[in-house]
N, C-alpha and C. Protein backbone atom coordinates (compact mmCIF):
# COMPACT_ATOMS: atom_id res chain seq x y z
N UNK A 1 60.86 203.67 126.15
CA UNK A 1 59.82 202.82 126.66
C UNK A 1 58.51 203.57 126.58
N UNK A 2 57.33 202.72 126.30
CA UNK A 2 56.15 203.45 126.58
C UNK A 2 55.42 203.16 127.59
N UNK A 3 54.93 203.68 128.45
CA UNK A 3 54.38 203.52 129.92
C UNK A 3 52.97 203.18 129.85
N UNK A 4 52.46 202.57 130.58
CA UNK A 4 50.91 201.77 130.95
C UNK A 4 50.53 202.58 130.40
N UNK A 5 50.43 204.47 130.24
CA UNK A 5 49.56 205.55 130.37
C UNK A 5 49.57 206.12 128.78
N UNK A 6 50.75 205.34 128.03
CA UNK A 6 51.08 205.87 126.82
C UNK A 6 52.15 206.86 126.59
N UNK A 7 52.63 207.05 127.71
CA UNK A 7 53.64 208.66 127.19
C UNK A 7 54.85 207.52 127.28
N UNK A 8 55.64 208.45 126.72
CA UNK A 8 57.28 207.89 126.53
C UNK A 8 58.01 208.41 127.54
N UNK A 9 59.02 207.67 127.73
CA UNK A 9 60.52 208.04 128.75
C UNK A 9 61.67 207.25 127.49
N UNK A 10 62.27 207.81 128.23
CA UNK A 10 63.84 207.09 127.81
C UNK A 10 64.51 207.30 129.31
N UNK A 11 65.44 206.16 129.24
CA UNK A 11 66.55 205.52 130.04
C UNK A 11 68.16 205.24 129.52
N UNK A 12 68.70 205.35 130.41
CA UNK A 12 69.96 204.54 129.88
C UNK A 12 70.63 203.60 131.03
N UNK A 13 71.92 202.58 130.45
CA UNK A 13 72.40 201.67 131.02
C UNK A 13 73.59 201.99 131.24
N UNK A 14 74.63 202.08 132.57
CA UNK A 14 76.11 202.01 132.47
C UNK A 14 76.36 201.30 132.86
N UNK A 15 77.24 200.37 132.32
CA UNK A 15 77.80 199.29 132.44
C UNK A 15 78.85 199.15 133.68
N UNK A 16 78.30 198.71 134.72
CA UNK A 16 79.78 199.18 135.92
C UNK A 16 80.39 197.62 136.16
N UNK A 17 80.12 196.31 136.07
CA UNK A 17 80.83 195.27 135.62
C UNK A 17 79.42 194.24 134.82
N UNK A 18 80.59 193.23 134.36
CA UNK A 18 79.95 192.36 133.49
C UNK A 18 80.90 191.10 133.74
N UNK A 19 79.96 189.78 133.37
CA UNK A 19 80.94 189.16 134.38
C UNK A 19 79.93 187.80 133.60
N UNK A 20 80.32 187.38 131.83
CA UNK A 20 79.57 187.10 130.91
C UNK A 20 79.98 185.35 130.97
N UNK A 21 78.77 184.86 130.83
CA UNK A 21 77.72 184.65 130.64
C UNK A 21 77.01 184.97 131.72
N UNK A 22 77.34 184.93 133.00
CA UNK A 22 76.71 184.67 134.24
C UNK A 22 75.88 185.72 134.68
N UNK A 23 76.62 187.02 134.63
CA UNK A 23 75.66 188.16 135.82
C UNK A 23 76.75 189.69 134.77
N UNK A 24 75.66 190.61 135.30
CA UNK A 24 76.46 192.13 134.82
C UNK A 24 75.79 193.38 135.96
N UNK A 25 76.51 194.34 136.02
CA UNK A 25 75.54 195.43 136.99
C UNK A 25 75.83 196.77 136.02
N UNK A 26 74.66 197.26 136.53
CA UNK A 26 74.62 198.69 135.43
C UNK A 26 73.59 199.30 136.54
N UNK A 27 74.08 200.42 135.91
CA UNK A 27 73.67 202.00 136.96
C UNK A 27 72.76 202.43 135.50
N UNK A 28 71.37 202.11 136.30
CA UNK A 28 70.20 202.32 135.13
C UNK A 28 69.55 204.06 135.90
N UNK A 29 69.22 204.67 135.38
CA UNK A 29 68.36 206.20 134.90
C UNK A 29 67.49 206.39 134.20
N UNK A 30 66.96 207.58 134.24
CA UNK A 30 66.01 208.04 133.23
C UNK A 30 66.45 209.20 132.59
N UNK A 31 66.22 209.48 131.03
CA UNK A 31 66.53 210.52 130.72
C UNK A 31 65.52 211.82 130.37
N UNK A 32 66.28 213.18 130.40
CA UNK A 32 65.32 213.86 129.92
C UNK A 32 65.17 214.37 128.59
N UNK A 33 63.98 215.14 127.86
CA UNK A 33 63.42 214.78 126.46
C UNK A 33 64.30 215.15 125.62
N UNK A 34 65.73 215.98 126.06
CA UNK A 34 66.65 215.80 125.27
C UNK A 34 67.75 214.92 125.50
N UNK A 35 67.29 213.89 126.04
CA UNK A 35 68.43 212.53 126.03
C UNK A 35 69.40 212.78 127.01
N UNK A 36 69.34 214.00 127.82
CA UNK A 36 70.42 213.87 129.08
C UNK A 36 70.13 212.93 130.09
N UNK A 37 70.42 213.03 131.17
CA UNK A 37 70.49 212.31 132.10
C UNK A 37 69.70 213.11 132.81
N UNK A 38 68.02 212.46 133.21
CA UNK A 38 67.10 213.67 134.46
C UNK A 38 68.06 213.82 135.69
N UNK A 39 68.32 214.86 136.13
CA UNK A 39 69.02 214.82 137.51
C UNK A 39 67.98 215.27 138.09
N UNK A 40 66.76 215.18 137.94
CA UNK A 40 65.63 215.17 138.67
C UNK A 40 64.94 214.31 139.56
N UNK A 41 65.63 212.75 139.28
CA UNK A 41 65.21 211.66 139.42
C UNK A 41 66.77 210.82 139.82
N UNK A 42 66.25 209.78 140.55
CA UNK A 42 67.36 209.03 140.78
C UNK A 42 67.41 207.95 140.27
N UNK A 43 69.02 207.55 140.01
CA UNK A 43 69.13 206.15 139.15
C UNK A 43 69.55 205.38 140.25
N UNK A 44 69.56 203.98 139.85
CA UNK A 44 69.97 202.78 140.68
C UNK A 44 70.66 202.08 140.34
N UNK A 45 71.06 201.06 141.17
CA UNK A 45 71.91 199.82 140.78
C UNK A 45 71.09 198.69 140.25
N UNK A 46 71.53 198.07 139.46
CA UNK A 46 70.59 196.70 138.98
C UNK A 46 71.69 195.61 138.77
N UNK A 47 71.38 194.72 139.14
CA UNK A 47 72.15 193.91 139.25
C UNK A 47 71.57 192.18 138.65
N UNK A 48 72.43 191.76 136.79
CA UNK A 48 71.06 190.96 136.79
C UNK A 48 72.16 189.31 136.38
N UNK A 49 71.32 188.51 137.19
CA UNK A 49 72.21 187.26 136.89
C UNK A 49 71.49 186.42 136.02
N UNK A 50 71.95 185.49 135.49
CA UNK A 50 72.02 184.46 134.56
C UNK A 50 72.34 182.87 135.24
N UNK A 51 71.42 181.99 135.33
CA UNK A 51 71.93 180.85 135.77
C UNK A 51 71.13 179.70 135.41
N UNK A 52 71.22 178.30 134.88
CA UNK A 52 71.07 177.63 134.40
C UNK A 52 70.03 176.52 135.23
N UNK A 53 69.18 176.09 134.63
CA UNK A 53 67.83 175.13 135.80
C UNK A 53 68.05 173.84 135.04
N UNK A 54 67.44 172.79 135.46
CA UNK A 54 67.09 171.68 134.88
C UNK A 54 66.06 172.06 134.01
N UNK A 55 65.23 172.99 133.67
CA UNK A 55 64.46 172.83 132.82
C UNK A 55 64.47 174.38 131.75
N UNK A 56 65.58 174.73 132.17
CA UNK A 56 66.36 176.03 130.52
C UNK A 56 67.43 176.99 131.63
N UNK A 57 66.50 178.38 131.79
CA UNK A 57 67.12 179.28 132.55
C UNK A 57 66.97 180.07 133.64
N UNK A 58 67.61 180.65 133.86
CA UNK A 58 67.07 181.35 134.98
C UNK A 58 67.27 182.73 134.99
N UNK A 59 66.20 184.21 135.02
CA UNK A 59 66.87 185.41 135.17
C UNK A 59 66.70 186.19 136.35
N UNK A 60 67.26 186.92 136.75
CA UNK A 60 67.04 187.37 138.34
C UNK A 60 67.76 188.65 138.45
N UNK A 61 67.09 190.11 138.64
CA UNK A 61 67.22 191.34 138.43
C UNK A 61 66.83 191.80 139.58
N UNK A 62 67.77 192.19 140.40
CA UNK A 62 67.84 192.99 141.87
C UNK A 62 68.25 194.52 141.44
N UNK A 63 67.38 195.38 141.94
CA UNK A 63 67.90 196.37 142.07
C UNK A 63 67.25 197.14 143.14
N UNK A 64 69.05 198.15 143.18
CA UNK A 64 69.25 198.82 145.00
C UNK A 64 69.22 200.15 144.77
N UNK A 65 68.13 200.89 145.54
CA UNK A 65 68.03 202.53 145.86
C UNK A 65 69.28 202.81 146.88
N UNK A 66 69.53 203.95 146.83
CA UNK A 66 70.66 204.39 147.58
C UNK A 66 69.64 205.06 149.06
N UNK A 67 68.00 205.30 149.05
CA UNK A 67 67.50 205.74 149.85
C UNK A 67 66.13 205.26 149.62
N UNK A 68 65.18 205.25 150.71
CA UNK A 68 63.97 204.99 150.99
C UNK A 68 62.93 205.91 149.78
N UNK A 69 63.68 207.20 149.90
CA UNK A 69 62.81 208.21 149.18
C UNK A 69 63.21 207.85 147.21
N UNK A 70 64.30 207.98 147.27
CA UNK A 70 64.54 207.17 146.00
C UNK A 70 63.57 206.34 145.58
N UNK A 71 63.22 204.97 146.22
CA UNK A 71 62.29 204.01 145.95
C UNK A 71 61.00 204.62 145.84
N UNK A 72 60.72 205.24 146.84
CA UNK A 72 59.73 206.21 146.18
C UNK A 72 59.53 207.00 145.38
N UNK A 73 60.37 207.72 144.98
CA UNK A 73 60.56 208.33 143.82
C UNK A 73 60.01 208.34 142.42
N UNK A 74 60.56 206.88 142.41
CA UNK A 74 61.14 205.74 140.88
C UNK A 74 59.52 204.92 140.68
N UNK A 75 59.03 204.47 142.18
CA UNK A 75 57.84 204.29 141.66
C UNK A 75 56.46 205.05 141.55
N UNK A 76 56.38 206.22 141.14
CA UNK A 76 56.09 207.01 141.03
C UNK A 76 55.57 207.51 139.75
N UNK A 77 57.03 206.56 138.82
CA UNK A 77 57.40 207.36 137.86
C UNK A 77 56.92 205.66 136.66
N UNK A 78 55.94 205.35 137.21
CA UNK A 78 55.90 203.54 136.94
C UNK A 78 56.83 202.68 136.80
N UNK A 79 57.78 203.40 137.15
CA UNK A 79 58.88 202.42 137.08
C UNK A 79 58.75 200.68 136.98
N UNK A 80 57.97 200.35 138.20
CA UNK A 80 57.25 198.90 138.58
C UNK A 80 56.68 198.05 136.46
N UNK A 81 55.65 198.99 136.77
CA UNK A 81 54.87 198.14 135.20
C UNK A 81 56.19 198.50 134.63
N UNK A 82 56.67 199.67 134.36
CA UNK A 82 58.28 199.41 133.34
C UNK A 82 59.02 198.26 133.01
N UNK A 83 58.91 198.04 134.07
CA UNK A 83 60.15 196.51 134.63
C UNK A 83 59.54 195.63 134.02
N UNK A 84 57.96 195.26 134.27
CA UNK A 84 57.21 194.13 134.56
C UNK A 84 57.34 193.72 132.68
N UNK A 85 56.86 195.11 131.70
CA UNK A 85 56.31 195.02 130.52
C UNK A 85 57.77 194.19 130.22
N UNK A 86 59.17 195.36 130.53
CA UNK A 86 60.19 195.42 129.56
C UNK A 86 60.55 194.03 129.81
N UNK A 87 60.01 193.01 131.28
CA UNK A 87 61.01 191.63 131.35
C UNK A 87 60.05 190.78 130.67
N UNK A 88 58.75 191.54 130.36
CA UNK A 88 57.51 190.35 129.27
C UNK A 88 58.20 190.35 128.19
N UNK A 89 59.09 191.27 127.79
CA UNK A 89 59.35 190.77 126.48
C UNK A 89 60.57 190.49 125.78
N UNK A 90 61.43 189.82 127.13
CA UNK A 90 62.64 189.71 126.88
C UNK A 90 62.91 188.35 126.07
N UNK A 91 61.94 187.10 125.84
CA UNK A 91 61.97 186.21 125.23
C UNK A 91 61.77 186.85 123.69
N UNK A 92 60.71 187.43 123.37
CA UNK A 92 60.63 188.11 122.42
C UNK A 92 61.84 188.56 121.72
N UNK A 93 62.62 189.37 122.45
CA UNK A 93 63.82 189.97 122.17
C UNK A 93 64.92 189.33 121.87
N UNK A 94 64.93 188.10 122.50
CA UNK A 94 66.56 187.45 122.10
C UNK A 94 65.71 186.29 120.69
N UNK A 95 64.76 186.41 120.47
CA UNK A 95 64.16 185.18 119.38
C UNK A 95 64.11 186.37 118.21
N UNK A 96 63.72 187.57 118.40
CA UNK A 96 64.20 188.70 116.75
C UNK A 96 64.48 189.86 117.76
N UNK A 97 65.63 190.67 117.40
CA UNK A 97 65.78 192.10 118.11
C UNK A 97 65.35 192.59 117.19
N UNK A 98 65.23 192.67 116.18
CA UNK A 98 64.67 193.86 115.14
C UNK A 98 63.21 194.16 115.59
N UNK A 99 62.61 193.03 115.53
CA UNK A 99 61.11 192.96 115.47
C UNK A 99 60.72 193.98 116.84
N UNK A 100 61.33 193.76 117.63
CA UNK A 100 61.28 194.50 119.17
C UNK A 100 61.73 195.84 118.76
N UNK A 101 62.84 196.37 118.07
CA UNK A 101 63.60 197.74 118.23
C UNK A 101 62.10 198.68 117.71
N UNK A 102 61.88 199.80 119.35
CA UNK A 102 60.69 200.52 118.22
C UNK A 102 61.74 201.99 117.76
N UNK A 103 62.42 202.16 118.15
CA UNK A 103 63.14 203.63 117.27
C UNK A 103 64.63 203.23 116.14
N UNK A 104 64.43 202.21 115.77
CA UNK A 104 65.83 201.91 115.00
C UNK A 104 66.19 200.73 114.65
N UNK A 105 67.59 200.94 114.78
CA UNK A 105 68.19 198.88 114.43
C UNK A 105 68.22 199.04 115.87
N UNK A 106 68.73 197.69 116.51
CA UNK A 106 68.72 197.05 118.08
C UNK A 106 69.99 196.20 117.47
N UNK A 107 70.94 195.99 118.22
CA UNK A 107 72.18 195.02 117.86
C UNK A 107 71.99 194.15 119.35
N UNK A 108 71.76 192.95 118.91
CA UNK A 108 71.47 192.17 120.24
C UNK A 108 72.90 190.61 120.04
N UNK A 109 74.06 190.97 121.20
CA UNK A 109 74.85 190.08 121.26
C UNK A 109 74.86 189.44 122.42
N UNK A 110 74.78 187.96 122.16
CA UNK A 110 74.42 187.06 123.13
C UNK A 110 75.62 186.08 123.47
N UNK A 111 76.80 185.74 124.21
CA UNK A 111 77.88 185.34 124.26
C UNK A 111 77.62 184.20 125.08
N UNK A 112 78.25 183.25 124.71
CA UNK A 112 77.71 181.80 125.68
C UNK A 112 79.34 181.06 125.66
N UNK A 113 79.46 180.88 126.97
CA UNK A 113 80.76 179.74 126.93
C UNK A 113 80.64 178.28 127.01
N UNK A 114 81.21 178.03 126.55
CA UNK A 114 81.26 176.72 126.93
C UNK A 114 81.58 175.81 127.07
C-alpha cells in the first residue's frame, strides 16, 4: 500500500474462517521491509461481511484491537486513510484486478451461490 504521505508498507491477511459468500475473518498485520511480520506493531481481527440490499450490496468491515493502546498504535501508523483509500477502490478491483495489482499479477476469485 502507499500511504497519504507516499511511503510504502506492506501487510498481510490470515485467513482464520471464511464462511463464502457471506462473511470471512482474517488476522490482518503489517510487515517489515523484508516481508516478515513487524512484531513491532500489532495486528487485529477484521471481520468483513457481505449482504445483499434492495438496491445491490452491502460491505461491512469491523475490526477488533486486543487493547486500547493497540488502537492507538495502528492509528498512528495511518492505518485509518489505509482503510479509507484501500475500501475506495474495491469497486475498481472486482471490475479489473490487473488494472489495480501495483507489484504483479493479482488473482481475484469471486464465488457466488446460488
Amino acid at each position: 500500500m502507499t500511504r497519504p504521505n507516499g511511503e510504502r508498507s506492506a501487510g498481510y491477511l490470515k485467513f482464520e474462517e471464511v464462511d463464502p459468500p457471506r462473511s470471512s475473518t482474517v488476522r490482518d498485520g503489517l510487515l517489515d521491509e523484508d516481508g516478515s511480520p513487524n512484531e513491532g506493531l500489532p495486528n487485529t481481527t477484521m471481520r468483513v461481511e457481505f449482504s445483499s440490499t434492495s438496491t445491490g450490496s452491502r460491505f461491512v468491515a469491523t475490526s477488533t484491537f486486543a487493547t486500547l493502546d493497540d488502537l492507538e498504535k495502528l492509528v498512528g501508523t495511518d492505518m485509518i486513510e489505509g482503510r479509507h483509500a484501500a475500501i475506495g477502490q474495491l469497486d475498481a478491483t472486482f471490475d479489473d484486478p490487473e488494472a489495480t495489482a501495483l507489484d504483479g499479477p493479482t488473482t481475484l476469485e469471486v464465488a457466488l451461490e446460488g
